[in-house]
N, C-alpha and C. Protein backbone atom coordinates (compact mmCIF):
# COMPACT_ATOMS: atom_id res chain seq x y z
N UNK A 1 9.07 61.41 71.60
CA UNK A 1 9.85 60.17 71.77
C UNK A 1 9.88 59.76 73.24
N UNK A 2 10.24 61.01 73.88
CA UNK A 2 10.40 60.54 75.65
C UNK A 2 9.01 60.06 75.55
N UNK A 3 7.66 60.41 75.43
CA UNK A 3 6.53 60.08 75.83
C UNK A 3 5.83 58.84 75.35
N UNK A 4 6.81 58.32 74.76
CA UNK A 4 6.70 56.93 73.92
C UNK A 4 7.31 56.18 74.98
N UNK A 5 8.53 56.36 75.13
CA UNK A 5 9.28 55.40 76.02
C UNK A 5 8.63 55.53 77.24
N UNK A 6 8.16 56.12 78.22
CA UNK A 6 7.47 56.64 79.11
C UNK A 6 5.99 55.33 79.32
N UNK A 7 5.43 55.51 78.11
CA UNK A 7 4.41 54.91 78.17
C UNK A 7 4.42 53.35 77.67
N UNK A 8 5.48 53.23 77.07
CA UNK A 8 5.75 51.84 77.12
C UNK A 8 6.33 51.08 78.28
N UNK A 9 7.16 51.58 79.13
CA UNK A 9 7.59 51.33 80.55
C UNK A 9 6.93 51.37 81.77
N UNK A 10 5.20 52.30 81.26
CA UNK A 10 4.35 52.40 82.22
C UNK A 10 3.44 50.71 81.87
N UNK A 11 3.37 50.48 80.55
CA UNK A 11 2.81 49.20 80.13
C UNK A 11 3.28 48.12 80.67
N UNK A 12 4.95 48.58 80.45
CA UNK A 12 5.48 46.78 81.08
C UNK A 12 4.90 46.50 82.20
N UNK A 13 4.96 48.11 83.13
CA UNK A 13 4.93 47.51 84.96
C UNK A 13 3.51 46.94 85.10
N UNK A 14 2.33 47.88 84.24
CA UNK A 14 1.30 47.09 84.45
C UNK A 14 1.22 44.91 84.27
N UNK A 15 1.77 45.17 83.33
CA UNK A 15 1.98 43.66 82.69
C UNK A 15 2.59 43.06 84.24
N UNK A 16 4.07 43.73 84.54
CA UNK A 16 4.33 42.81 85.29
C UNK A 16 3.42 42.33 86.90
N UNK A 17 2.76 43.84 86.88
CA UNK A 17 2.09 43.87 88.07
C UNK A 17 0.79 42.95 88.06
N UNK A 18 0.08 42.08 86.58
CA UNK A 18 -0.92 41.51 86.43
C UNK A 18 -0.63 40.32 86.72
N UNK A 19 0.88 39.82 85.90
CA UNK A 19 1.86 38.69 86.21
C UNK A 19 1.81 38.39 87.87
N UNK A 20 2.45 39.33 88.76
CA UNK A 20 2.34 38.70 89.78
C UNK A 20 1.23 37.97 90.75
N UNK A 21 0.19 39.05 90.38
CA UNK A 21 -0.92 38.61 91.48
C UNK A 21 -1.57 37.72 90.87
N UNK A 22 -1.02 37.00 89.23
CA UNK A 22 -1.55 35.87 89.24
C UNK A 22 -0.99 35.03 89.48
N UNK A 23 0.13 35.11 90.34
CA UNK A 23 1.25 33.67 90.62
C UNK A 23 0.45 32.95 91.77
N UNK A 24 1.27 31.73 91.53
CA UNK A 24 0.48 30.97 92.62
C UNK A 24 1.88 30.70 94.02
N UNK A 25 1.35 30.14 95.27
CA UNK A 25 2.40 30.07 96.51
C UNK A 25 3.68 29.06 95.73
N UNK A 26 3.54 28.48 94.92
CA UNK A 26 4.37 28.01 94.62
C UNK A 26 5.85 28.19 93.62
N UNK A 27 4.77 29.38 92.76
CA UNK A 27 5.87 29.85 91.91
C UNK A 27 6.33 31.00 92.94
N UNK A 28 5.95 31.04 93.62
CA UNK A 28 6.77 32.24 94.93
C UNK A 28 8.24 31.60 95.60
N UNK A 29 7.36 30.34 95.82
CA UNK A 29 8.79 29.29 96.19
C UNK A 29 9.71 29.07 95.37
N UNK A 30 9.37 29.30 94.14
CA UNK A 30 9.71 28.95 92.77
C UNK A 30 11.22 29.81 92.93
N UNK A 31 10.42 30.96 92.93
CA UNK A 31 11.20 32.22 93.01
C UNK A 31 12.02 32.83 93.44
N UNK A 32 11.62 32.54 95.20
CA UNK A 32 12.57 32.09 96.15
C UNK A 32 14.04 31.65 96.21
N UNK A 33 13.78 30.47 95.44
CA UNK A 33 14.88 29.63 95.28
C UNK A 33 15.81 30.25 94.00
N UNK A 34 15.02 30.31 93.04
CA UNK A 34 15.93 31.20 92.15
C UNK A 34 16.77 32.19 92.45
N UNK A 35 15.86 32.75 93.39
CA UNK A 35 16.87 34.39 93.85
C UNK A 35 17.98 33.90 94.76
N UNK A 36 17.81 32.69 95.68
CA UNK A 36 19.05 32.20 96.31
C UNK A 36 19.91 31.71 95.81
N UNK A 37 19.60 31.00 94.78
CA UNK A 37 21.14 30.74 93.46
C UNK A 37 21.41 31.62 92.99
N UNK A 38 20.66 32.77 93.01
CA UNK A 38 21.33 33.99 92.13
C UNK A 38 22.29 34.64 93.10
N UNK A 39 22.08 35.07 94.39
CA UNK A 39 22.91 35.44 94.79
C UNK A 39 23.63 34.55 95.10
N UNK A 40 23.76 33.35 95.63
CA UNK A 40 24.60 32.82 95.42
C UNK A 40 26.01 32.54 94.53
N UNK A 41 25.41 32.59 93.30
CA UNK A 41 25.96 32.95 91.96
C UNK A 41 27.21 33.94 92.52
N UNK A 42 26.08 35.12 92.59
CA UNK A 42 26.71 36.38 92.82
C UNK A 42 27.98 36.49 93.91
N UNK A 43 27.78 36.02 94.89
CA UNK A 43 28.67 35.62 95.47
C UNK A 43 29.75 35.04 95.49
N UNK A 44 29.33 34.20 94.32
CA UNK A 44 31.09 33.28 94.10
C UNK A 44 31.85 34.49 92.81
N UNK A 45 31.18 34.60 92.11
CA UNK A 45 31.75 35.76 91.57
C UNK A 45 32.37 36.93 92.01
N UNK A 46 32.16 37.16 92.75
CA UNK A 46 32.80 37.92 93.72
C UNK A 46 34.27 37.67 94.37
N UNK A 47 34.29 36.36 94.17
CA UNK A 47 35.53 35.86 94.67
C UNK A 47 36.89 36.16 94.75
N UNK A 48 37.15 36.96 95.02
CA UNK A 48 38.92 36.99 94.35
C UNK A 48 39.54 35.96 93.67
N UNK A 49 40.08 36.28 92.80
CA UNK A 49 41.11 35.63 91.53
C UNK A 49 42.23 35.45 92.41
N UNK A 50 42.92 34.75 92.26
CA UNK A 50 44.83 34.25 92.28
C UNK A 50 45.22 33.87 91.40
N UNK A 51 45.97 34.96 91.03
CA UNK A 51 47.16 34.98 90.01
C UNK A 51 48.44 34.44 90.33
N UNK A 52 49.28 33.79 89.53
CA UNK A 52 50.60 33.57 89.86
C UNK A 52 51.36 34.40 89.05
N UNK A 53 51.69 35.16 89.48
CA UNK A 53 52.22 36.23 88.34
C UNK A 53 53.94 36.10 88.66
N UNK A 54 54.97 36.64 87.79
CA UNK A 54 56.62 36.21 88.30
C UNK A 54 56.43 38.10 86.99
N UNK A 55 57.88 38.77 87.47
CA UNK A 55 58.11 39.40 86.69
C UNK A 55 59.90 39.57 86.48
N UNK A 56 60.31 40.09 85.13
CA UNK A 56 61.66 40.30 84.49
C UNK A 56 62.14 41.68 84.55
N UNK A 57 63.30 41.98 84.75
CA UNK A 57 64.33 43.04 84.72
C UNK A 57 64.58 43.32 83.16
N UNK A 58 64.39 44.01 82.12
CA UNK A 58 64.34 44.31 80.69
C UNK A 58 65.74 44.60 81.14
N UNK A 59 66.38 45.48 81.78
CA UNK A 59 67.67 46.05 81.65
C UNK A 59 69.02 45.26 81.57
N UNK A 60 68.08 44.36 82.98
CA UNK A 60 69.01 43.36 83.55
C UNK A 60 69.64 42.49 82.41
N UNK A 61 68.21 41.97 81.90
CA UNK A 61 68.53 40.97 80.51
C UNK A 61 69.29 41.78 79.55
N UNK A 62 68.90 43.04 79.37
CA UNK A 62 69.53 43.42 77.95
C UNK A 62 71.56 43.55 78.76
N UNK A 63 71.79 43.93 80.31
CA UNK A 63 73.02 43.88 80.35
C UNK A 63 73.70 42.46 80.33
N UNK A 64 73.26 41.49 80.62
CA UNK A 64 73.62 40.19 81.10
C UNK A 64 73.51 39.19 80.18
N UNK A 65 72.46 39.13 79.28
CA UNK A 65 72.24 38.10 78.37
C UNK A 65 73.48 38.03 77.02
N UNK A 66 74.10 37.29 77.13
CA UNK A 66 75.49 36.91 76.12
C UNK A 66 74.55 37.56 74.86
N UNK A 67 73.57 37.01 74.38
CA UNK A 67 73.07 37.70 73.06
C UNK A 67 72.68 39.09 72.92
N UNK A 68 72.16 39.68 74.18
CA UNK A 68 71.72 40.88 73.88
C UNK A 68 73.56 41.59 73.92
N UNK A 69 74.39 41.29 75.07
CA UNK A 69 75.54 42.01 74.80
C UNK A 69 76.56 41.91 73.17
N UNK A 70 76.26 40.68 72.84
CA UNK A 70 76.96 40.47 71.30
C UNK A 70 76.16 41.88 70.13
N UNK A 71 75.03 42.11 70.24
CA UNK A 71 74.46 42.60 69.64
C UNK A 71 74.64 44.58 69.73
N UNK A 72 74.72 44.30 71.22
CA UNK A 72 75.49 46.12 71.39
C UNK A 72 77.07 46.06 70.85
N UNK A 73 77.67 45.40 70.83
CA UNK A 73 78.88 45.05 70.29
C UNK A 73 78.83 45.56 68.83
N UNK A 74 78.09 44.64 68.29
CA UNK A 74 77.55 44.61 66.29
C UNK A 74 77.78 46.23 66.44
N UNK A 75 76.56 46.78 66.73
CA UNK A 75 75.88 47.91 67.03
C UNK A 75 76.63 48.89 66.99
N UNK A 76 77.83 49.08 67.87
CA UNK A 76 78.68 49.86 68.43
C UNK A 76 80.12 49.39 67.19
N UNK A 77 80.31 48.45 66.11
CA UNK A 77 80.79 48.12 65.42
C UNK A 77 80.38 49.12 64.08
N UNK A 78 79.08 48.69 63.65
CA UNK A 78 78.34 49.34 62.69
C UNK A 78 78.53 50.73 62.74
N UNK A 79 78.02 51.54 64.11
CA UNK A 79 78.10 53.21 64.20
C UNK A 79 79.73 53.44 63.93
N UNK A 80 80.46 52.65 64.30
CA UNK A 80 81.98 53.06 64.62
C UNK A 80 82.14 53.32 63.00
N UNK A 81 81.95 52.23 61.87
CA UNK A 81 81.93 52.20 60.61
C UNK A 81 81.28 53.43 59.69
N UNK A 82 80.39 53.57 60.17
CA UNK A 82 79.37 54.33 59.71
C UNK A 82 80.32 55.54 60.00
N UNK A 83 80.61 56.17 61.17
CA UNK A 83 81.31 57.32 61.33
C UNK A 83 82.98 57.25 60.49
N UNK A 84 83.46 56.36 60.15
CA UNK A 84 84.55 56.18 59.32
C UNK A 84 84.34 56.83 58.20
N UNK A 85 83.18 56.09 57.70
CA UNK A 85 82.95 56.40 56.60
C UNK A 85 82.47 58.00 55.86
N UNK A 86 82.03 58.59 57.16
CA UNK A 86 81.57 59.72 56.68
C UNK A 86 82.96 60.73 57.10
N UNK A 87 84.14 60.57 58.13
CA UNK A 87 84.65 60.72 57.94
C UNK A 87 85.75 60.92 57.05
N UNK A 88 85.91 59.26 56.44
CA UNK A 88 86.47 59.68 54.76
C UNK A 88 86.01 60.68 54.19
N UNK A 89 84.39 60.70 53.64
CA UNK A 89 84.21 61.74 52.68
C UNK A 89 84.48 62.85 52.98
N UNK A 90 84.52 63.09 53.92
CA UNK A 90 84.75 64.62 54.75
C UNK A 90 85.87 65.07 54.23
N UNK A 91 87.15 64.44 54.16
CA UNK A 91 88.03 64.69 53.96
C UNK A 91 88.88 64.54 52.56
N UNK A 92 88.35 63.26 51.86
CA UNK A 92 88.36 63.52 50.51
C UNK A 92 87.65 64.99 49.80
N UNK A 93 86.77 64.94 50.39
CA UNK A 93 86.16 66.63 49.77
C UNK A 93 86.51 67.99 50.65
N UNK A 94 87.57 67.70 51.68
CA UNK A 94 88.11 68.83 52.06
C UNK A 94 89.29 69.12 51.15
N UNK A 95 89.95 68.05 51.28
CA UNK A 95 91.47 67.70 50.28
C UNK A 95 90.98 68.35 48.98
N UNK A 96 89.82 68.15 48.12
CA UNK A 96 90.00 68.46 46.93
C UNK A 96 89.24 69.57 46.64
N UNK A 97 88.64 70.11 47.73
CA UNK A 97 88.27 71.79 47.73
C UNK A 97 89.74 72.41 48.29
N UNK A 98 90.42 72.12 48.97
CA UNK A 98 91.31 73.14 48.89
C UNK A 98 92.35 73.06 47.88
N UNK A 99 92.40 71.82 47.37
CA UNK A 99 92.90 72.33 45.89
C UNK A 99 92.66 73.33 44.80
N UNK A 100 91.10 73.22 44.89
CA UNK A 100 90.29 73.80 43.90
C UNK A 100 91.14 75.54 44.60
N UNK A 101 91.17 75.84 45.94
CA UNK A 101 90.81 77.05 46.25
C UNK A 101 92.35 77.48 45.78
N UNK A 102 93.37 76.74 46.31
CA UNK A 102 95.14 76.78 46.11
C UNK A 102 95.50 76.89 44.50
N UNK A 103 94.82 76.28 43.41
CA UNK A 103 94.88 76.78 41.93
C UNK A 103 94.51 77.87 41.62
N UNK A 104 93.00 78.49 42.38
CA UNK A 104 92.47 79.60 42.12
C UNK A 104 93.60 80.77 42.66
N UNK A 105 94.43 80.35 43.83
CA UNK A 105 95.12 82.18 44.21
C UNK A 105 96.71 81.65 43.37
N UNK A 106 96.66 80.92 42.99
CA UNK A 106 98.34 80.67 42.71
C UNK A 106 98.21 80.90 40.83
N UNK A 107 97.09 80.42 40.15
CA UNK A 107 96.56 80.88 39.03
C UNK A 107 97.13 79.72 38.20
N UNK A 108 96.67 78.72 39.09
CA UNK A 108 96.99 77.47 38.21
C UNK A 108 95.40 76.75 37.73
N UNK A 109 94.90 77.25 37.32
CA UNK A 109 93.83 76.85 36.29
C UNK A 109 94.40 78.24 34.56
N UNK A 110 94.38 77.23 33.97
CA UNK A 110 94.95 78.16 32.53
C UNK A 110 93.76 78.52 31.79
N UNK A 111 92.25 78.11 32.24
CA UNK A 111 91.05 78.41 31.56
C UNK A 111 89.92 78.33 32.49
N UNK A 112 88.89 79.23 32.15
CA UNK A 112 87.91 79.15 33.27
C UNK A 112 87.21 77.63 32.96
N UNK A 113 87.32 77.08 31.88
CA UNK A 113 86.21 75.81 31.47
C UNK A 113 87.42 74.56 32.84
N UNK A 114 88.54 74.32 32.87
CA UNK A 114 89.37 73.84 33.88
C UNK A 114 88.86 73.98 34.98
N UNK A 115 89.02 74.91 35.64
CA UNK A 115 88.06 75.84 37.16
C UNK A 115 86.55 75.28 37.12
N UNK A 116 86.18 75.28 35.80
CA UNK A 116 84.08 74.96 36.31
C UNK A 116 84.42 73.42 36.17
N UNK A 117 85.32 72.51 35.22
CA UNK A 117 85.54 71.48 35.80
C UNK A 117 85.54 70.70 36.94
N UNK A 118 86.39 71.21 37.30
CA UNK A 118 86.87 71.14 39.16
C UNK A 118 85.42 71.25 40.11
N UNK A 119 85.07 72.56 39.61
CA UNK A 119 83.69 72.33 40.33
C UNK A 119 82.85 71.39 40.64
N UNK A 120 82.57 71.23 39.03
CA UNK A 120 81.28 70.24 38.94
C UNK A 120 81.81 69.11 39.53
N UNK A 121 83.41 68.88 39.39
CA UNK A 121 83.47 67.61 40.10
C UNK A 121 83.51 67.51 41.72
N UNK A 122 83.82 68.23 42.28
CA UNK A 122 83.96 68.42 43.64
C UNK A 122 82.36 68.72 44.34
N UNK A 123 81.41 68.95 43.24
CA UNK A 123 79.72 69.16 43.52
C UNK A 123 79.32 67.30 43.67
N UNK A 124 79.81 66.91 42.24
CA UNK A 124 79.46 65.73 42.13
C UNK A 124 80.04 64.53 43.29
N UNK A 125 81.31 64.94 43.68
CA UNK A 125 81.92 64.59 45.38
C UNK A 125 80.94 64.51 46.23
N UNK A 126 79.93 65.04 46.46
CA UNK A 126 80.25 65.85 47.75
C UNK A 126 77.86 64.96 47.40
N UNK A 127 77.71 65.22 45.78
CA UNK A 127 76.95 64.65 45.98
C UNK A 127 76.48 63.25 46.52
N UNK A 128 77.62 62.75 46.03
CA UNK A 128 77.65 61.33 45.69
C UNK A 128 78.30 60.39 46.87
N UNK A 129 79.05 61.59 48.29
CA UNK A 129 79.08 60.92 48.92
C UNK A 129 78.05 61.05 49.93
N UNK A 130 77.02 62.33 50.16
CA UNK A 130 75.65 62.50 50.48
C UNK A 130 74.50 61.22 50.45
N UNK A 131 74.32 60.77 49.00
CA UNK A 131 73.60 59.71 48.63
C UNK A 131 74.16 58.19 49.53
N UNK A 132 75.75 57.84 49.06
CA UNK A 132 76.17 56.85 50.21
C UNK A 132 76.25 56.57 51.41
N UNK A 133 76.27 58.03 52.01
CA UNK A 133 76.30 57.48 53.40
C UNK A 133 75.13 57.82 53.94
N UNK A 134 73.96 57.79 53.57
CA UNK A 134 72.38 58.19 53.48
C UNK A 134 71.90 56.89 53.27
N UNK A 135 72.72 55.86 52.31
CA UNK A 135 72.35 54.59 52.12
C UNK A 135 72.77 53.41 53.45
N UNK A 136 74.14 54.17 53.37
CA UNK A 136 74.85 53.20 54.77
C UNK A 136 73.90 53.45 55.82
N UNK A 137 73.50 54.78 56.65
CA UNK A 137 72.77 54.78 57.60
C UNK A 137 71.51 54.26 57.66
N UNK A 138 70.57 54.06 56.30
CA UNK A 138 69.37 53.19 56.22
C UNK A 138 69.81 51.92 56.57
N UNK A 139 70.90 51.25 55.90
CA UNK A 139 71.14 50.23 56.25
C UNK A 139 71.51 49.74 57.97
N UNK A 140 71.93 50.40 58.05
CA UNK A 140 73.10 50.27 59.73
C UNK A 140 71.07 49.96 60.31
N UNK A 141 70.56 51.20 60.38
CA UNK A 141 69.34 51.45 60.67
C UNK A 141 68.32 49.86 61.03
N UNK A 142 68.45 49.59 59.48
CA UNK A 142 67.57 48.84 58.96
C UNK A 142 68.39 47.20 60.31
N UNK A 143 69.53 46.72 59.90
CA UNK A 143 70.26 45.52 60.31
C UNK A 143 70.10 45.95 61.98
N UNK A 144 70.02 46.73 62.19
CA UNK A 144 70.28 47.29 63.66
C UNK A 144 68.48 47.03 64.35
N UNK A 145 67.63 47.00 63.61
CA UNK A 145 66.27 46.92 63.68
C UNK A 145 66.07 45.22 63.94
N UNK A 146 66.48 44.69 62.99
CA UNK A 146 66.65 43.29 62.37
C UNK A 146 67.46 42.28 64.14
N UNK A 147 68.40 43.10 64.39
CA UNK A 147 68.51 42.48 65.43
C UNK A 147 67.27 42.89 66.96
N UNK A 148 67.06 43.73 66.85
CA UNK A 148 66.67 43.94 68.05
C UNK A 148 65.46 43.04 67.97
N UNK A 149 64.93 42.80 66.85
CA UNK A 149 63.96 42.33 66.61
C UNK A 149 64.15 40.49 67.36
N UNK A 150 65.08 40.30 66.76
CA UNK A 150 65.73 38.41 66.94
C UNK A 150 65.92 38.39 68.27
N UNK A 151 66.31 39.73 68.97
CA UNK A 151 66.93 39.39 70.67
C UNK A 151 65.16 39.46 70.78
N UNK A 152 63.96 40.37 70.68
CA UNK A 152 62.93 39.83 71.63
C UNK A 152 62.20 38.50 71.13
N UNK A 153 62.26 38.24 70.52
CA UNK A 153 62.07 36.76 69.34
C UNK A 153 62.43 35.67 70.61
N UNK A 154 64.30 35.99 70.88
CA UNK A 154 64.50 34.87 71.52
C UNK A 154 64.33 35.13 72.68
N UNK A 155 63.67 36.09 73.27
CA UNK A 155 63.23 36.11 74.82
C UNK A 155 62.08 35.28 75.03
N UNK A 156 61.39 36.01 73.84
CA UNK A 156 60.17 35.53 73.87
C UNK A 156 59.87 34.25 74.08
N UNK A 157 60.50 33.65 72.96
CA UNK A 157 60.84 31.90 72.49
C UNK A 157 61.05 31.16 74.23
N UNK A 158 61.77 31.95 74.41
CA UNK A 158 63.03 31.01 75.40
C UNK A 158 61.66 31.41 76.75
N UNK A 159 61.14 32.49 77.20
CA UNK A 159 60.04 32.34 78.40
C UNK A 159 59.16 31.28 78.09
N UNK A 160 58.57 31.33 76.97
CA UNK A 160 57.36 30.63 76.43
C UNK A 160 57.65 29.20 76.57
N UNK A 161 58.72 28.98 76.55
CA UNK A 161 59.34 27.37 76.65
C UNK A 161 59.45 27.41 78.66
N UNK A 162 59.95 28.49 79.29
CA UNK A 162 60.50 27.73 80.57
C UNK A 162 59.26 27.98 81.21
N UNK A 163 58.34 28.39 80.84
CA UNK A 163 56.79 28.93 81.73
C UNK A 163 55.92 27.57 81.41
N UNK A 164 56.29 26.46 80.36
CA UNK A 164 55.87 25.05 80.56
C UNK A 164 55.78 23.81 81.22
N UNK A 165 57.04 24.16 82.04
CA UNK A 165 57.04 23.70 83.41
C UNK A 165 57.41 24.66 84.31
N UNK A 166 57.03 26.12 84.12
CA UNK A 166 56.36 26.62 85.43
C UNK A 166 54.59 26.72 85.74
N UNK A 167 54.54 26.68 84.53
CA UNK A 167 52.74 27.19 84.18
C UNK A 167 52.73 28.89 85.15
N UNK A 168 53.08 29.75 85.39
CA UNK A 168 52.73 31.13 85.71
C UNK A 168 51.45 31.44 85.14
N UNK A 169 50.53 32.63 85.53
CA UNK A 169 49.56 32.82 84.80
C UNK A 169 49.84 34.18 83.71
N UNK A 170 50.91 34.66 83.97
CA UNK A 170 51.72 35.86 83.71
C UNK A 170 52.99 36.26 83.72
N UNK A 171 53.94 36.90 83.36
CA UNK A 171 55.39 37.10 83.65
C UNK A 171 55.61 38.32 82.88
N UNK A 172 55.21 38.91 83.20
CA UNK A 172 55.29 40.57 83.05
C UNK A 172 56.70 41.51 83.14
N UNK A 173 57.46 42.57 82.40
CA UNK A 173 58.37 43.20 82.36
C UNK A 173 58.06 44.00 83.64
N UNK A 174 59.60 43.92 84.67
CA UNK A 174 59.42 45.24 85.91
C UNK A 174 58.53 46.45 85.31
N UNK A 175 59.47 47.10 84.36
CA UNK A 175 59.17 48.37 83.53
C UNK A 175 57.32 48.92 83.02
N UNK A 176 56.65 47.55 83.00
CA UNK A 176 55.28 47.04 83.48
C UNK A 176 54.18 47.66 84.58
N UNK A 177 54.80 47.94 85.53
CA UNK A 177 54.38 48.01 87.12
C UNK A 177 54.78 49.22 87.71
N UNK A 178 53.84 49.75 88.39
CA UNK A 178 54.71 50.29 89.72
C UNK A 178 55.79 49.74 90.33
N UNK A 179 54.79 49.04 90.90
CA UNK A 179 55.65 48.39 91.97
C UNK A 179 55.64 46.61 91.85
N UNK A 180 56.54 46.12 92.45
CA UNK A 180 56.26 44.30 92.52
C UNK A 180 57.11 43.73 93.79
N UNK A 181 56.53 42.71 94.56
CA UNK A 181 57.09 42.17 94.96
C UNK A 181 58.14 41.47 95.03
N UNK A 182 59.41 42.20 95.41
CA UNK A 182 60.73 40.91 94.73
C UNK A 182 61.30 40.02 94.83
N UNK A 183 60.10 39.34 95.74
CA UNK A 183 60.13 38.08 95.62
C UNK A 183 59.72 37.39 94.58
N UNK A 184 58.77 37.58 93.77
CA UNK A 184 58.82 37.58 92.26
C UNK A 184 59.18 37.75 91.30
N UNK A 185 60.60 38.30 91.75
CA UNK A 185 61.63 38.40 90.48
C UNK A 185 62.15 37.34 90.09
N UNK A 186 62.27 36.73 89.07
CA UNK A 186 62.80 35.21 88.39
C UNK A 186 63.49 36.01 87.69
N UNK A 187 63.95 37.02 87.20
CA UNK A 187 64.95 38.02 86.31
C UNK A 187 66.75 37.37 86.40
N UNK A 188 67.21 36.69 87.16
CA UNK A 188 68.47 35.92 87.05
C UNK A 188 68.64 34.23 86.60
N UNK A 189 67.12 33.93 87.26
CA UNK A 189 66.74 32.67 86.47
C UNK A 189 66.31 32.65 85.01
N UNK A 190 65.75 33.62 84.56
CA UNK A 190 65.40 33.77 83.20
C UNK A 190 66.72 33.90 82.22
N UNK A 191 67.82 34.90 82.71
CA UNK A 191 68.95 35.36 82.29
C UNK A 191 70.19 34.24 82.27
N UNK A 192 69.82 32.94 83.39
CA UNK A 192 70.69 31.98 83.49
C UNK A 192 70.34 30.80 82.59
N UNK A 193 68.71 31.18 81.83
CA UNK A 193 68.55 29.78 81.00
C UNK A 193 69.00 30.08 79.67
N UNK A 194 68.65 31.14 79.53
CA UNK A 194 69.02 32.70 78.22
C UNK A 194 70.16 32.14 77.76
N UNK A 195 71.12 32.48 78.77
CA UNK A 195 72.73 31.92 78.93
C UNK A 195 73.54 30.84 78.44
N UNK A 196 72.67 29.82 78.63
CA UNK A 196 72.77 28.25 78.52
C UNK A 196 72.32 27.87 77.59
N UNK A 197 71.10 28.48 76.70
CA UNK A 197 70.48 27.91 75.49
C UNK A 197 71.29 28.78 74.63
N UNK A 198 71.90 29.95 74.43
CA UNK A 198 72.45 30.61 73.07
C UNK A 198 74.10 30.14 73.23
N UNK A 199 74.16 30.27 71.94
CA UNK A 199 75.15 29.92 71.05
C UNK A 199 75.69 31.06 70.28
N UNK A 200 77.01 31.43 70.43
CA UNK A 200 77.72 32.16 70.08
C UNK A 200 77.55 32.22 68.44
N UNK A 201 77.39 33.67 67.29
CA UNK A 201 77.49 32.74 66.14
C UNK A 201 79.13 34.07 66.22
N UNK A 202 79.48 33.45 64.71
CA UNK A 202 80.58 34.28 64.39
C UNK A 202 80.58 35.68 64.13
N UNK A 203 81.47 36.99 64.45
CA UNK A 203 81.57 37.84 64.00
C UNK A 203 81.68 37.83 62.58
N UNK A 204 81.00 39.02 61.86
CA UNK A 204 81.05 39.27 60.30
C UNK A 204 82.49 39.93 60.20
């Protein structure tokens, strides 16, 4: 295979080497000139780019922006609930295991079928509040997703609109970068239009 490729690459050069010495002074000039637009070419390509680039504070916005703070609010509403709730069961099925245990030494069950009663129900407790609050936390989960989702929605929305009369070529998250110039931070201007376009809705 190498000795294939080998000998086909020895063919081209002949070819090209027959090509040249039949050119004439003119296609030399020809040539000439080509190779000076080429580098030329080459040259402007070379050029450095200018970017207008601006970049955002993620933190900043998520502390400052009325919507992102309504939403840690929800958030911190929901977990508070969520822990209620598992608190109840906790204690409904503490309450009615130590019943179960206070009949057993005092000998207030009058039949063992009474006693496996109690059981199964205090199993079925304990199942059933397992399954609910397994459901609540998908949910909390799920609504808690649902927002975070709408706050970058309306970041998004709301740059994409004020970068129309900035035209930037970019506007990149700090969190993005090493480093940035901060003089390119628009992160309080972004947070002050944020501000001004949302609308409070009601607590649930």
């Amino acid at each position: 295979m190498k000795k294939f490729i080998f000998a086909t690459l020895s063919l081209c050069a002949i070819f090209a080497s027959a090509s040249m010495a039949s050119c004439s002074n003119s296609d030399e000039k020809s040539s000439d000139n080509a190779t000076d637009k080429a580098g030329a070419a080459v040259k402007e390509s070379d050029a450095p780019v200018s970017l207008n680039i601006r970049y955002i504070d993620g933190d900043s916005i998520t502390a400052k922006y009325n919507f992102a703070k309504d939403l840690q609010e929800s958030a911190v509403r929901a977990y508070s609930k969520l822990e209620a709730a598992q608190q109840s069961r906790q204690n409904d099925l503490q309450t009615f295991g130590k019943s179960i245990d206070s009949k057993m030494k005092t000998n207030g069950y009058l039949s063992e079928e009474s006693y496996k009663a109690d059981v199964m129900k205090f199993q079925k407790m304990q199942s059933d509040a397992e399954n609910y609050l397994a459901g609540m936390e998908r949910n909390t989960q799920m609504e808690l997703a649902q927002q975070q989702q709408q706050l970058n929605d309306s970041i998004q929305a709301f740059i994409k609109e004020y970068n129309k009369t900035k035209g930037y070529d970019a506007i990149l998250f700090k969190a993005a970068g090493v480093y940035f110039n901060p003089a390119l931070d628009i992160t309080d201007e972004v947070i002050k239009g944020l501000n001004e376009r949302y609308t409070k809705v009601a607590k649930k």
